[in-house]
C-alpha atoms as a PDB file:
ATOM      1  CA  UNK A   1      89.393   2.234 -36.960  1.00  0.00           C
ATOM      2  CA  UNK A   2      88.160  -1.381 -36.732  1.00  0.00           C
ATOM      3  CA  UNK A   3      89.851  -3.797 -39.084  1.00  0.00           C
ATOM      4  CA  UNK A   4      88.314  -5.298 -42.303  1.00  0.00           C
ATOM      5  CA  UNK A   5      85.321  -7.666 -40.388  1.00  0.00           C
ATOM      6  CA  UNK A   6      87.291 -10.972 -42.915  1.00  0.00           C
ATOM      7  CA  UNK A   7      90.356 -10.348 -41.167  1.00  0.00           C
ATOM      8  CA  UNK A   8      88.498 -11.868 -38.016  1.00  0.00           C
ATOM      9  CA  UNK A   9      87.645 -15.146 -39.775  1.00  0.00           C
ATOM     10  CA  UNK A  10      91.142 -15.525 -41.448  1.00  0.00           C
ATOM     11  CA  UNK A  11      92.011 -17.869 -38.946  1.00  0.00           C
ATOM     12  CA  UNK A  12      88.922 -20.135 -39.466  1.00  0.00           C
ATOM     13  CA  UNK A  13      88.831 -19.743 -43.146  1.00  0.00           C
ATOM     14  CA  UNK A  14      92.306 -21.216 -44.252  1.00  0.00           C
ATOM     15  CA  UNK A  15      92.329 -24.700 -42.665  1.00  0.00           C
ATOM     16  CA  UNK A  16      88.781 -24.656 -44.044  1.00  0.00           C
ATOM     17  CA  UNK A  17      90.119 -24.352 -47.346  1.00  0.00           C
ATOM     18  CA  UNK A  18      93.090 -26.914 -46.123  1.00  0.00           C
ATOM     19  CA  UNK A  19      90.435 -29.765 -44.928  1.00  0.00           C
ATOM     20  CA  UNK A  20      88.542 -29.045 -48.932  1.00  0.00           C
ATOM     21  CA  UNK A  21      91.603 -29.692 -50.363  1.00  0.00           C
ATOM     22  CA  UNK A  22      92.577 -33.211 -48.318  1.00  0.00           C
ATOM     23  CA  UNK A  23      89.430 -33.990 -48.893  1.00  0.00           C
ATOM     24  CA  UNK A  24      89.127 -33.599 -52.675  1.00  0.00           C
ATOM     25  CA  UNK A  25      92.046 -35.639 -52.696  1.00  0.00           C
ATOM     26  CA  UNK A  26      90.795 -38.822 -50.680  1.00  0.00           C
ATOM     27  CA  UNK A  27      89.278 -41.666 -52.545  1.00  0.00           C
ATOM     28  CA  UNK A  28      86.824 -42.097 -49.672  1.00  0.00           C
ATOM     29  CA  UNK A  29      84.820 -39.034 -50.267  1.00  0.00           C
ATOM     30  CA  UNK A  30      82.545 -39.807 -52.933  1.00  0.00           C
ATOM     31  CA  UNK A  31      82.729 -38.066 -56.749  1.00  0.00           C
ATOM     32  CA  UNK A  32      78.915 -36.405 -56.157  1.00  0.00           C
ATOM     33  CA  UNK A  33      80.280 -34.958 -52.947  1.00  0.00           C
ATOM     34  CA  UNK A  34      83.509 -33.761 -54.291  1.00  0.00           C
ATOM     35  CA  UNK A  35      81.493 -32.049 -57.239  1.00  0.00           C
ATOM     36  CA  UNK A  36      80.343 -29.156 -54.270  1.00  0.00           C
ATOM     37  CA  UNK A  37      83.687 -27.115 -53.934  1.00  0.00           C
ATOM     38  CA  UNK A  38      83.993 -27.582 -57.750  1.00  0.00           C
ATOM     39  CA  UNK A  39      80.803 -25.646 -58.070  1.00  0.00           C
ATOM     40  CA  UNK A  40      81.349 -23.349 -55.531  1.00  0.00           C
ATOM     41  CA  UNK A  41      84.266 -22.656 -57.445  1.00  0.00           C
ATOM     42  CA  UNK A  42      82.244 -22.082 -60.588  1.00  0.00           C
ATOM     43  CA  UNK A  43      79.851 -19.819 -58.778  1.00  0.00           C
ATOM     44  CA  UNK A  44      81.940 -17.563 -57.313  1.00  0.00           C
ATOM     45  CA  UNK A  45      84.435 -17.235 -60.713  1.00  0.00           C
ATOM     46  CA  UNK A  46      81.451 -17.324 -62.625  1.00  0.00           C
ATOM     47  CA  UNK A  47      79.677 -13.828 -64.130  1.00  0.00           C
ATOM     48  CA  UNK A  48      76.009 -15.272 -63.652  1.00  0.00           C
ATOM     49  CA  UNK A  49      74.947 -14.711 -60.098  1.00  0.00           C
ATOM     50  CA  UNK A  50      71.699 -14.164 -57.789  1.00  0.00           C
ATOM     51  CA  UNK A  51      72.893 -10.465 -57.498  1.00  0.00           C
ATOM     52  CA  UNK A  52      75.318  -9.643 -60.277  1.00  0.00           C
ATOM     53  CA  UNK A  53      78.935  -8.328 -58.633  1.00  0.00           C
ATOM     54  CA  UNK A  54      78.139  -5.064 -60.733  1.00  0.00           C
ATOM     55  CA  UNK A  55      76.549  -4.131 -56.886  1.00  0.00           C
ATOM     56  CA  UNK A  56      80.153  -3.588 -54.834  1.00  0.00           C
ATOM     57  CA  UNK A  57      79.260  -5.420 -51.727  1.00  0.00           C
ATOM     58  CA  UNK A  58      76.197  -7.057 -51.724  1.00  0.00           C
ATOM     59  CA  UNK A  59      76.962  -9.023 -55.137  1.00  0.00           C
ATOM     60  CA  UNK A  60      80.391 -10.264 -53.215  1.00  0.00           C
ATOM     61  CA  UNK A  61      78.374 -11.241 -50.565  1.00  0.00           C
ATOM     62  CA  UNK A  62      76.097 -13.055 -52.406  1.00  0.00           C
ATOM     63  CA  UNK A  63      79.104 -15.511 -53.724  1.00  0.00           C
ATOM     64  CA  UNK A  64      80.649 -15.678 -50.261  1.00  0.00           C
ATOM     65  CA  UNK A  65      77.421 -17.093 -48.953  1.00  0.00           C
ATOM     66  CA  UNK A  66      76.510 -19.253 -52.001  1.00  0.00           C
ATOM     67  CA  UNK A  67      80.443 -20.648 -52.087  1.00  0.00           C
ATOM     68  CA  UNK A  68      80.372 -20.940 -48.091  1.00  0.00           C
ATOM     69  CA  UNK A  69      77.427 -22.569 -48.004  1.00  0.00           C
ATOM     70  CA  UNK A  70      78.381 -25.233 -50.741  1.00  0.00           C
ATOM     71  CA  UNK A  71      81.778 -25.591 -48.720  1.00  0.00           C
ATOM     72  CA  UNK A  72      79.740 -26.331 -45.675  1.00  0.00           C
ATOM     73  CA  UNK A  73      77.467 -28.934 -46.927  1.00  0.00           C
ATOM     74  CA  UNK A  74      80.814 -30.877 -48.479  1.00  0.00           C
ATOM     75  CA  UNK A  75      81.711 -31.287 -45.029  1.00  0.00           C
ATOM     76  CA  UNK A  76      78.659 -32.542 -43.830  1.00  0.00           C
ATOM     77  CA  UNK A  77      78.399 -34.646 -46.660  1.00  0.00           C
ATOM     78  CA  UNK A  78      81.766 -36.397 -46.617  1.00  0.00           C
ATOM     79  CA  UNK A  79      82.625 -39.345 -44.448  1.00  0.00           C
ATOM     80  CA  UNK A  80      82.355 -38.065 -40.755  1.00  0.00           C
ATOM     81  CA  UNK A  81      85.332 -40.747 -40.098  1.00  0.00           C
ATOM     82  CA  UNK A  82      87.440 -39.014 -43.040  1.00  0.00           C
ATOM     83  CA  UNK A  83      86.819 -35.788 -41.785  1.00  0.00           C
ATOM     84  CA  UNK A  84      87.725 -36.155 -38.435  1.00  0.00           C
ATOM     85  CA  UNK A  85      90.881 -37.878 -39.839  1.00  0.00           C
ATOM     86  CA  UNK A  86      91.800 -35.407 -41.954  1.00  0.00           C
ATOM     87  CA  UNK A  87      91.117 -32.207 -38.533  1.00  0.00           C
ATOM     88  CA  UNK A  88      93.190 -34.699 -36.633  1.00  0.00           C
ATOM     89  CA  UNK A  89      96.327 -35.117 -38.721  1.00  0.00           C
ATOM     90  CA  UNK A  90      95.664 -38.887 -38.411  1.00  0.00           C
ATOM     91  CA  UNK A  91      96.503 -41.122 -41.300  1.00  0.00           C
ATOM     92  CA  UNK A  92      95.798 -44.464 -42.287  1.00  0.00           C
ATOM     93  CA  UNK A  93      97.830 -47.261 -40.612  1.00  0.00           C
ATOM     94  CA  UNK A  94     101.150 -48.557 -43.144  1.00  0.00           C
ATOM     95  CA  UNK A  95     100.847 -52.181 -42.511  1.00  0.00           C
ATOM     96  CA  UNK A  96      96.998 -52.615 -42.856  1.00  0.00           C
ATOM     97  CA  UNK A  97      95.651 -49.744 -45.278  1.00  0.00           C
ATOM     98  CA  UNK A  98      93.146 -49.157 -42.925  1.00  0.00           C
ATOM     99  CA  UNK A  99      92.043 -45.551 -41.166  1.00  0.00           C
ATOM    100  CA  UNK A 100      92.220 -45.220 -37.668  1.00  0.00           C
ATOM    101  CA  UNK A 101      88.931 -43.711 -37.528  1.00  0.00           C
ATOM    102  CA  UNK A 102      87.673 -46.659 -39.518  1.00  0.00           C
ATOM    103  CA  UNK A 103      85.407 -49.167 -36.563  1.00  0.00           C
ATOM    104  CA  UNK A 104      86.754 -52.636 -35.901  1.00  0.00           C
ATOM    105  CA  UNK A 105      84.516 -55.840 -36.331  1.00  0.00           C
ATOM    106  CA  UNK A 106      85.712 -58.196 -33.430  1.00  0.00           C
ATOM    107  CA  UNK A 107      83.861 -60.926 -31.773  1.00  0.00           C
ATOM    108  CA  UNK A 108      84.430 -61.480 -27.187  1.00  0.00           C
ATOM    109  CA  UNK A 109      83.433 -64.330 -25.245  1.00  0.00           C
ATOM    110  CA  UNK A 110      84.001 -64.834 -21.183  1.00  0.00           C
ATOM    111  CA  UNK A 111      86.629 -67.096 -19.840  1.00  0.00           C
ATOM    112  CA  UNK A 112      86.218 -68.847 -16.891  1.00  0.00           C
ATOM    113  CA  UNK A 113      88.161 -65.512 -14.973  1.00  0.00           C
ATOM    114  CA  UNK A 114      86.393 -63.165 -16.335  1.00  0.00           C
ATOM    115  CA  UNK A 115      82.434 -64.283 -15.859  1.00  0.00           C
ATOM    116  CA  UNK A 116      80.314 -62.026 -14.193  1.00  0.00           C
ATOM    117  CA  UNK A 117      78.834 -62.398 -10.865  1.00  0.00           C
END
């Protein structure tokens, strides 16, 4: 007997869930975006639907793909530097306040060793 076809994503689903919730938390990520997992929140809790959950299966889908969906698009939607922070386990430097995924501004010029030919 195969196992339940969710079982499969398990392993993708809760550091999902782990990235939303750094993310919610960090002050870079923007209110608008962080109003997404809030909704899909809402939605799936919610007794209103697309399909009502009366249906067994196909009204559960329906809020898996309406909540995924929103869950994706906060991703996309935050700060690609945050969220790459936040997969990494990186965190912002102590003595600057500063992200290490943030860029740095810096100006060169060419000494007299280093000109090119």
């Amino acid at each position: 007997m195969r196992a339940i076809p969710i079982l499969r994503y398990l392993p993708l689903i809760l550091p999902a869930i782990r990235l939303a919730w750094a993310l919610m938390w960090d002050r870079r990520v923007g209110a608008p975006i962080k109003l997404l997992p809030i909704l899909a929140a809402v939605y799936v809790i919610s007794p209103l639907d697309v399909l009502p959950d009366i249906i067994p299966v196909v009204g559960w889908v329906d809020d898996l793909i309406v909540a995924g969906g929103l869950i994706m698009l906060f991703f996309v939607l935050a700060p690609y530097g945050v969220v790459l922070e936040h997969l990494r386990g990186t965190g912002t430097t102590e003595e600057t306040g500063r992200s290490i995924a943030d860029p740095i501004d810096a100006t060169y010029r060419f000494t007299d060793e280093d000109r090119p030919l």
